[in-house]
PDB file of N, CA and C in Angstrom:
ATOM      1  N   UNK A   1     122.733 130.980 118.789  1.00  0.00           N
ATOM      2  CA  UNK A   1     121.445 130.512 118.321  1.00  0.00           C
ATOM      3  C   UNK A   1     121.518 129.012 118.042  1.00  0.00           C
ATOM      4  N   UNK A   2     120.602 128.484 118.062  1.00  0.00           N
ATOM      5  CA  UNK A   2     120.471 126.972 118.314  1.00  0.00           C
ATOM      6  C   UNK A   2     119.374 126.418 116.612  1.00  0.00           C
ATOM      7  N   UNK A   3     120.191 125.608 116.084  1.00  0.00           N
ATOM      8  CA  UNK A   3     119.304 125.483 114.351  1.00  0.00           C
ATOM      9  C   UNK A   3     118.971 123.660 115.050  1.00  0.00           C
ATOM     10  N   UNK A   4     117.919 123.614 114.085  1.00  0.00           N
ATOM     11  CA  UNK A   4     117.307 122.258 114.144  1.00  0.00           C
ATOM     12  C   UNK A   4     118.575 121.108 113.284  1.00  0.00           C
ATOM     13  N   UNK A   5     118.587 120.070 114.155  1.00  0.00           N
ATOM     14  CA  UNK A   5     119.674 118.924 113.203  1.00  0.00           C
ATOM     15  C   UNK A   5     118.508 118.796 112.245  1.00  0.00           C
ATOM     16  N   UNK A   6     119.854 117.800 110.961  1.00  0.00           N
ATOM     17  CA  UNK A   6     118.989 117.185 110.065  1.00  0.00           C
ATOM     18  C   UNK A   6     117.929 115.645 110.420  1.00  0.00           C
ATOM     19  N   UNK A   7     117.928 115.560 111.486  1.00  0.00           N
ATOM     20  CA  UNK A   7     117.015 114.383 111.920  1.00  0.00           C
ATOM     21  C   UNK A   7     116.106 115.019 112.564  1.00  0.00           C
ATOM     22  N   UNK A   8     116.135 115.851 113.049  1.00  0.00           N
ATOM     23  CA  UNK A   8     115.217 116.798 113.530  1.00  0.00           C
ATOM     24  C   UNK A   8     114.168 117.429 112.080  1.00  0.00           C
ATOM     25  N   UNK A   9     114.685 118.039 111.159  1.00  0.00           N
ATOM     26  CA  UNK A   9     114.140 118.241 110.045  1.00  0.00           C
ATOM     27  C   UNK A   9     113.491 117.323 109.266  1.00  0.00           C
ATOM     28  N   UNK A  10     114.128 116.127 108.906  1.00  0.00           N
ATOM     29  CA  UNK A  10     113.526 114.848 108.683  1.00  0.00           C
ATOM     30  C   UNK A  10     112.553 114.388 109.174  1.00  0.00           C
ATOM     31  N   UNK A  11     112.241 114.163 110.210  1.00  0.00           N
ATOM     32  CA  UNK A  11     110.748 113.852 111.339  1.00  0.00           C
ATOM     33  C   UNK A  11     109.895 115.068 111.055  1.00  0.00           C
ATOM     34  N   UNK A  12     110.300 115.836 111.464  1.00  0.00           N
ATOM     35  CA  UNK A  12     109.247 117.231 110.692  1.00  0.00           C
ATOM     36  C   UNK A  12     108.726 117.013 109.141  1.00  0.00           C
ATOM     37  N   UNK A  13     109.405 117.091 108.192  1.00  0.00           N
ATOM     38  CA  UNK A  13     109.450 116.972 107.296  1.00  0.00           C
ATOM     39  C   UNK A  13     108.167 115.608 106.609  1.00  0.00           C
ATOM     40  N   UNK A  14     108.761 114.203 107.428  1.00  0.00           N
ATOM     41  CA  UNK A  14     107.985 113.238 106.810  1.00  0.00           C
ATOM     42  C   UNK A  14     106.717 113.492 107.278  1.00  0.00           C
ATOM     43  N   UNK A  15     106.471 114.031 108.554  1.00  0.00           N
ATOM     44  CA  UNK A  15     104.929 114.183 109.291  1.00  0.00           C
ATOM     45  C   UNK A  15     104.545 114.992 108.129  1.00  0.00           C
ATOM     46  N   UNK A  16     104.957 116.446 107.484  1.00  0.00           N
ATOM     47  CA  UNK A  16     104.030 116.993 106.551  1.00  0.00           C
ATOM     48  C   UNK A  16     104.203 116.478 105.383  1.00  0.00           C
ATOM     49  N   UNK A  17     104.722 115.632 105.034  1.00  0.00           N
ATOM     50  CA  UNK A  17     104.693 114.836 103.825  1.00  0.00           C
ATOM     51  C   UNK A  17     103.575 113.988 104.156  1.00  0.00           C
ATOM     52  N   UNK A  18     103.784 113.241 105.487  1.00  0.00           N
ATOM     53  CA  UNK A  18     102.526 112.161 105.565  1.00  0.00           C
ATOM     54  C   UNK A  18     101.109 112.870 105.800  1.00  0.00           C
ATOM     55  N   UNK A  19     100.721 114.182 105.814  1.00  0.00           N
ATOM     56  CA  UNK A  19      99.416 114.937 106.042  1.00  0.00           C
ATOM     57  C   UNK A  19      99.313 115.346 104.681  1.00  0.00           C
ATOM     58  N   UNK A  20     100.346 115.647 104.346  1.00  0.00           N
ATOM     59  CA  UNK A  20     100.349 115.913 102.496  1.00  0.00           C
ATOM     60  C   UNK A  20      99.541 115.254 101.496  1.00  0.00           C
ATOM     61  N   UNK A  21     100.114 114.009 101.647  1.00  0.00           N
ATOM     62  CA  UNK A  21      99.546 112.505 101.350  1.00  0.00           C
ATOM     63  C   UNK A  21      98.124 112.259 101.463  1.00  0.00           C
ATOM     64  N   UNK A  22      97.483 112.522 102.937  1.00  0.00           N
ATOM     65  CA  UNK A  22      96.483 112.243 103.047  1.00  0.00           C
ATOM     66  C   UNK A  22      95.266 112.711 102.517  1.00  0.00           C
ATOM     67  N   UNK A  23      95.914 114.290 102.404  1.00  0.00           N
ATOM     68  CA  UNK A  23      95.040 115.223 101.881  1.00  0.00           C
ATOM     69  C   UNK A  23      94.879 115.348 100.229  1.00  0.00           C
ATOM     70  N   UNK A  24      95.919 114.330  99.768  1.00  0.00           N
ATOM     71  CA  UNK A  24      96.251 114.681  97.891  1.00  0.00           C
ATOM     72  C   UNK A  24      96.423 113.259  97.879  1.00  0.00           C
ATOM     73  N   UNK A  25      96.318 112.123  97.762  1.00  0.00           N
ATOM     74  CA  UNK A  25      96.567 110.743  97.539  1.00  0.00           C
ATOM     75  C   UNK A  25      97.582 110.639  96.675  1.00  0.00           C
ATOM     76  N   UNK A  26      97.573 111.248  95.408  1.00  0.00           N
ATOM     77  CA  UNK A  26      98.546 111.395  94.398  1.00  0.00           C
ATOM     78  C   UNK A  26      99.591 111.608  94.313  1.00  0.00           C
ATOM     79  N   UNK A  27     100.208 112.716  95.538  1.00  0.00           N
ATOM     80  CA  UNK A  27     101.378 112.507  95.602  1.00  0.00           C
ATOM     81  C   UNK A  27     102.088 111.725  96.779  1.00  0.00           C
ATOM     82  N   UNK A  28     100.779 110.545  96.935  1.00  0.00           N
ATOM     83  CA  UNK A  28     101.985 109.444  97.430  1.00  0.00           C
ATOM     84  C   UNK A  28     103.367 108.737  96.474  1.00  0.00           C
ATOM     85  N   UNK A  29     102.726 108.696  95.153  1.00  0.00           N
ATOM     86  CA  UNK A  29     103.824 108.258  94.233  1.00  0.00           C
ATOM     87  C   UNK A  29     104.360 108.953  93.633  1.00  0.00           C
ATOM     88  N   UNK A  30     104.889 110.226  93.547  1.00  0.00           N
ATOM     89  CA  UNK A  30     105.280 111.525  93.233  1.00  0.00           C
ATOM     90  C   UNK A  30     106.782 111.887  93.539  1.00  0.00           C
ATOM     91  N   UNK A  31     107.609 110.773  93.100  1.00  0.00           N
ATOM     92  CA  UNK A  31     109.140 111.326  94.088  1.00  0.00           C
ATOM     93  C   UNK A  31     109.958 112.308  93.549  1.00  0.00           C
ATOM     94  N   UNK A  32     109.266 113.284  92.513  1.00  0.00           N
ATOM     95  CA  UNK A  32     109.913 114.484  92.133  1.00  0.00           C
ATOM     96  C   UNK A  32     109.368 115.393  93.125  1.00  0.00           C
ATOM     97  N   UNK A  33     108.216 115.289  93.130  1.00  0.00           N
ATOM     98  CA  UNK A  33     107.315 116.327  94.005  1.00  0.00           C
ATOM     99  C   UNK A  33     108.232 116.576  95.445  1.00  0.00           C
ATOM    100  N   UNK A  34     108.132 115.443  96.217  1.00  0.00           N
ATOM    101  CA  UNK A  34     108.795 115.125  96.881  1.00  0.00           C
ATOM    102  C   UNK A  34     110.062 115.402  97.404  1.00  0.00           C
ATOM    103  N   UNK A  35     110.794 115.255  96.239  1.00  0.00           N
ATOM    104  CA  UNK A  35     112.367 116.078  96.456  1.00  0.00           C
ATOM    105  C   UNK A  35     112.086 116.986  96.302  1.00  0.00           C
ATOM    106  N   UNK A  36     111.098 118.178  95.603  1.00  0.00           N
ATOM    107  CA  UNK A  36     110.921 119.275  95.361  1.00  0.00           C
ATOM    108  C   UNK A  36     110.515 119.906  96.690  1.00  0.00           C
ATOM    109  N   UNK A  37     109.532 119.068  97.386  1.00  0.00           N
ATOM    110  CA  UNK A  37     108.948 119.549  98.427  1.00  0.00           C
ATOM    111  C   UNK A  37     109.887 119.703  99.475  1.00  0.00           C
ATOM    112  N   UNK A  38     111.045 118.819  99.761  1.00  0.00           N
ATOM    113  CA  UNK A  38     111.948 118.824 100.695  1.00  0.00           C
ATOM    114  C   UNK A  38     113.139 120.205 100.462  1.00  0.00           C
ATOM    115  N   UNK A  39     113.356 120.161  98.715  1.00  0.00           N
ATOM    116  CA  UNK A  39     114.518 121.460  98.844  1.00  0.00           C
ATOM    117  C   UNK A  39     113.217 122.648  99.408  1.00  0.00           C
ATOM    118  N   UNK A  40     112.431 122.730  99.565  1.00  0.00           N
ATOM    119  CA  UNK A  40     111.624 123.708  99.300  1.00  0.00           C
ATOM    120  C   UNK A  40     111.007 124.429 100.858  1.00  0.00           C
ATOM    121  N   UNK A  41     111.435 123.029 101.816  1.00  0.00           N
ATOM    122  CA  UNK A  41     110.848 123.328 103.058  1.00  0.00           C
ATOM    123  C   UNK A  41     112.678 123.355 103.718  1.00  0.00           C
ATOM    124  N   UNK A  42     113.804 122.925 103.249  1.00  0.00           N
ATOM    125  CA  UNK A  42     114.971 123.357 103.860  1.00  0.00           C
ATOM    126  C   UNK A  42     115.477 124.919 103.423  1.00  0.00           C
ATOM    127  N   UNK A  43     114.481 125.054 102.373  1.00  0.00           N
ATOM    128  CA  UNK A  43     115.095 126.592 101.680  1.00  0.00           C
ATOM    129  C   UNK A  43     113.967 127.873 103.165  1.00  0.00           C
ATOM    130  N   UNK A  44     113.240 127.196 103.062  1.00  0.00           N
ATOM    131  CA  UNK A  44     112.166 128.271 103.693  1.00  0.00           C
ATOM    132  C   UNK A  44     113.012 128.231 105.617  1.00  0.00           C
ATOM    133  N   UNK A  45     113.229 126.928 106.002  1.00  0.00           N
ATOM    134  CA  UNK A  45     114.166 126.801 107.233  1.00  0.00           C
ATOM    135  C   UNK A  45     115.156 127.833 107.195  1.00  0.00           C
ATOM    136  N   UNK A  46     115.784 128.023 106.500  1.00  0.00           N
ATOM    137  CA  UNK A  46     117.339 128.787 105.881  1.00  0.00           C
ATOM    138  C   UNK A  46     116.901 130.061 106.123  1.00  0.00           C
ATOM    139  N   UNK A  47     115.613 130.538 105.389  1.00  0.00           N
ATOM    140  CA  UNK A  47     115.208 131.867 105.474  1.00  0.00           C
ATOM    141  C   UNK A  47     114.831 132.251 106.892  1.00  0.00           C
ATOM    142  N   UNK A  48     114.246 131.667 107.637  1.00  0.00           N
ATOM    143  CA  UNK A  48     113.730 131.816 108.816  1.00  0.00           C
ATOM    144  C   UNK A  48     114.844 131.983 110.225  1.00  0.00           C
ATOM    145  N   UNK A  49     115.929 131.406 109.385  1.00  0.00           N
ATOM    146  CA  UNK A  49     117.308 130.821 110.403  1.00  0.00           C
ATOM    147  C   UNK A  49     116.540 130.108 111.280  1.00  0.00           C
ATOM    148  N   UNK A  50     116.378 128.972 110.608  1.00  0.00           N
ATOM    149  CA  UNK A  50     115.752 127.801 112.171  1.00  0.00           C
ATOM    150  C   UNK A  50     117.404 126.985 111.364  1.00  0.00           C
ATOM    151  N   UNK A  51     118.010 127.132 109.952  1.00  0.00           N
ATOM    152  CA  UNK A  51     119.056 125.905 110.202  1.00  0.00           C
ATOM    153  C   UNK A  51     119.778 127.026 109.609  1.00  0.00           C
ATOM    154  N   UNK A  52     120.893 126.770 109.754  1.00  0.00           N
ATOM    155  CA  UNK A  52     122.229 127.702 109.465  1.00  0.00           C
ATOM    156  C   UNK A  52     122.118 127.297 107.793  1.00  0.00           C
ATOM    157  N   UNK A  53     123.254 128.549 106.650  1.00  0.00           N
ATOM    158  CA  UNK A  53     123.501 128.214 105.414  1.00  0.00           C
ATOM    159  C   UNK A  53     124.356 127.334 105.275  1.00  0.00           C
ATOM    160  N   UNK A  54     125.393 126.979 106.011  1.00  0.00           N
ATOM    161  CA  UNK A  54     125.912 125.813 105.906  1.00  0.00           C
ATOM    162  C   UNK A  54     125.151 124.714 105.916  1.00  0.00           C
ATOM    163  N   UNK A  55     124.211 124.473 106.696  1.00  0.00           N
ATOM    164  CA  UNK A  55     123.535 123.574 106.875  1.00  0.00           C
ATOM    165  C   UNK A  55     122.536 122.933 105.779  1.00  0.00           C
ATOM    166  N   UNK A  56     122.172 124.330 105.008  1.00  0.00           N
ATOM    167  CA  UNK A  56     121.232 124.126 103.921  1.00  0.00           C
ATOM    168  C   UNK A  56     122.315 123.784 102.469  1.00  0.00           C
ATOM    169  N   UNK A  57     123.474 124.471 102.653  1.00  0.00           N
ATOM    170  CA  UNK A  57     124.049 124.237 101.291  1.00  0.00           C
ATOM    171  C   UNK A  57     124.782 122.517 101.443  1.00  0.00           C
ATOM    172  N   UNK A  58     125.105 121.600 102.579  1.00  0.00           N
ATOM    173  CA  UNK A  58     125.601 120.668 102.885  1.00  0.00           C
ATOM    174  C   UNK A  58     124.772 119.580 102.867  1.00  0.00           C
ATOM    175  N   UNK A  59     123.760 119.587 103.351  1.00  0.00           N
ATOM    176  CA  UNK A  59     122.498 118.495 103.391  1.00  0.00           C
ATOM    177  C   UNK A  59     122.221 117.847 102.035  1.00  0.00           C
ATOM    178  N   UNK A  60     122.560 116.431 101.817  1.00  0.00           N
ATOM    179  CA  UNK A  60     121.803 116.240 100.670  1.00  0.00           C
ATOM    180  C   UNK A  60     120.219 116.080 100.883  1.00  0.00           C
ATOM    181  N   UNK A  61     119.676 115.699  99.952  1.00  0.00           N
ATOM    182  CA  UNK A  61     118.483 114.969  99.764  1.00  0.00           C
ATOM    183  C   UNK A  61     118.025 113.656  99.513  1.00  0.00           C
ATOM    184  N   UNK A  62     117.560 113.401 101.073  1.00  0.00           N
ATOM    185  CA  UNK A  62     117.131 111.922 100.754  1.00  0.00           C
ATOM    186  C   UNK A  62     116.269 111.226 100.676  1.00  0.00           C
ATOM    187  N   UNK A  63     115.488 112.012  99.292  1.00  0.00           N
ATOM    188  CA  UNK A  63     114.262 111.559  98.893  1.00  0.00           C
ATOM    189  C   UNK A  63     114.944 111.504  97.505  1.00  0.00           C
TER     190      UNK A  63
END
């Protein structure tokens, strides 16, 4: 099986952050939200197996 890299996740990731944004203005300045939102969309990846558990327990966060 083939999991998404973390640059691959990242580009995903900022596009729904940047539609996020558009739709809530507020949490443009929000960088808890933010990190929250990111463990939150690598946890749901993990579940789905689009990225391996290694992958999810190794990745930091770079927000």
């Amino acid at each position: 099986m083939r999991h998404y890299t973390k640059a691959q996740v990242l580009e995903q990731f900022r596009y729904n952050w940047k539609v996020a944004t558009m739709q809530n203005p507020a949490l443009k300045s929000d960088k808890i939200a933010k990190r929250i939102a990111f463990g939150d969309f690598t946890d749901m990846l993990c579940k789905c197996n689009e990225i391996s558990l290694k992958q999810y327990e190794t990745w930091s966060n770079p927000f």
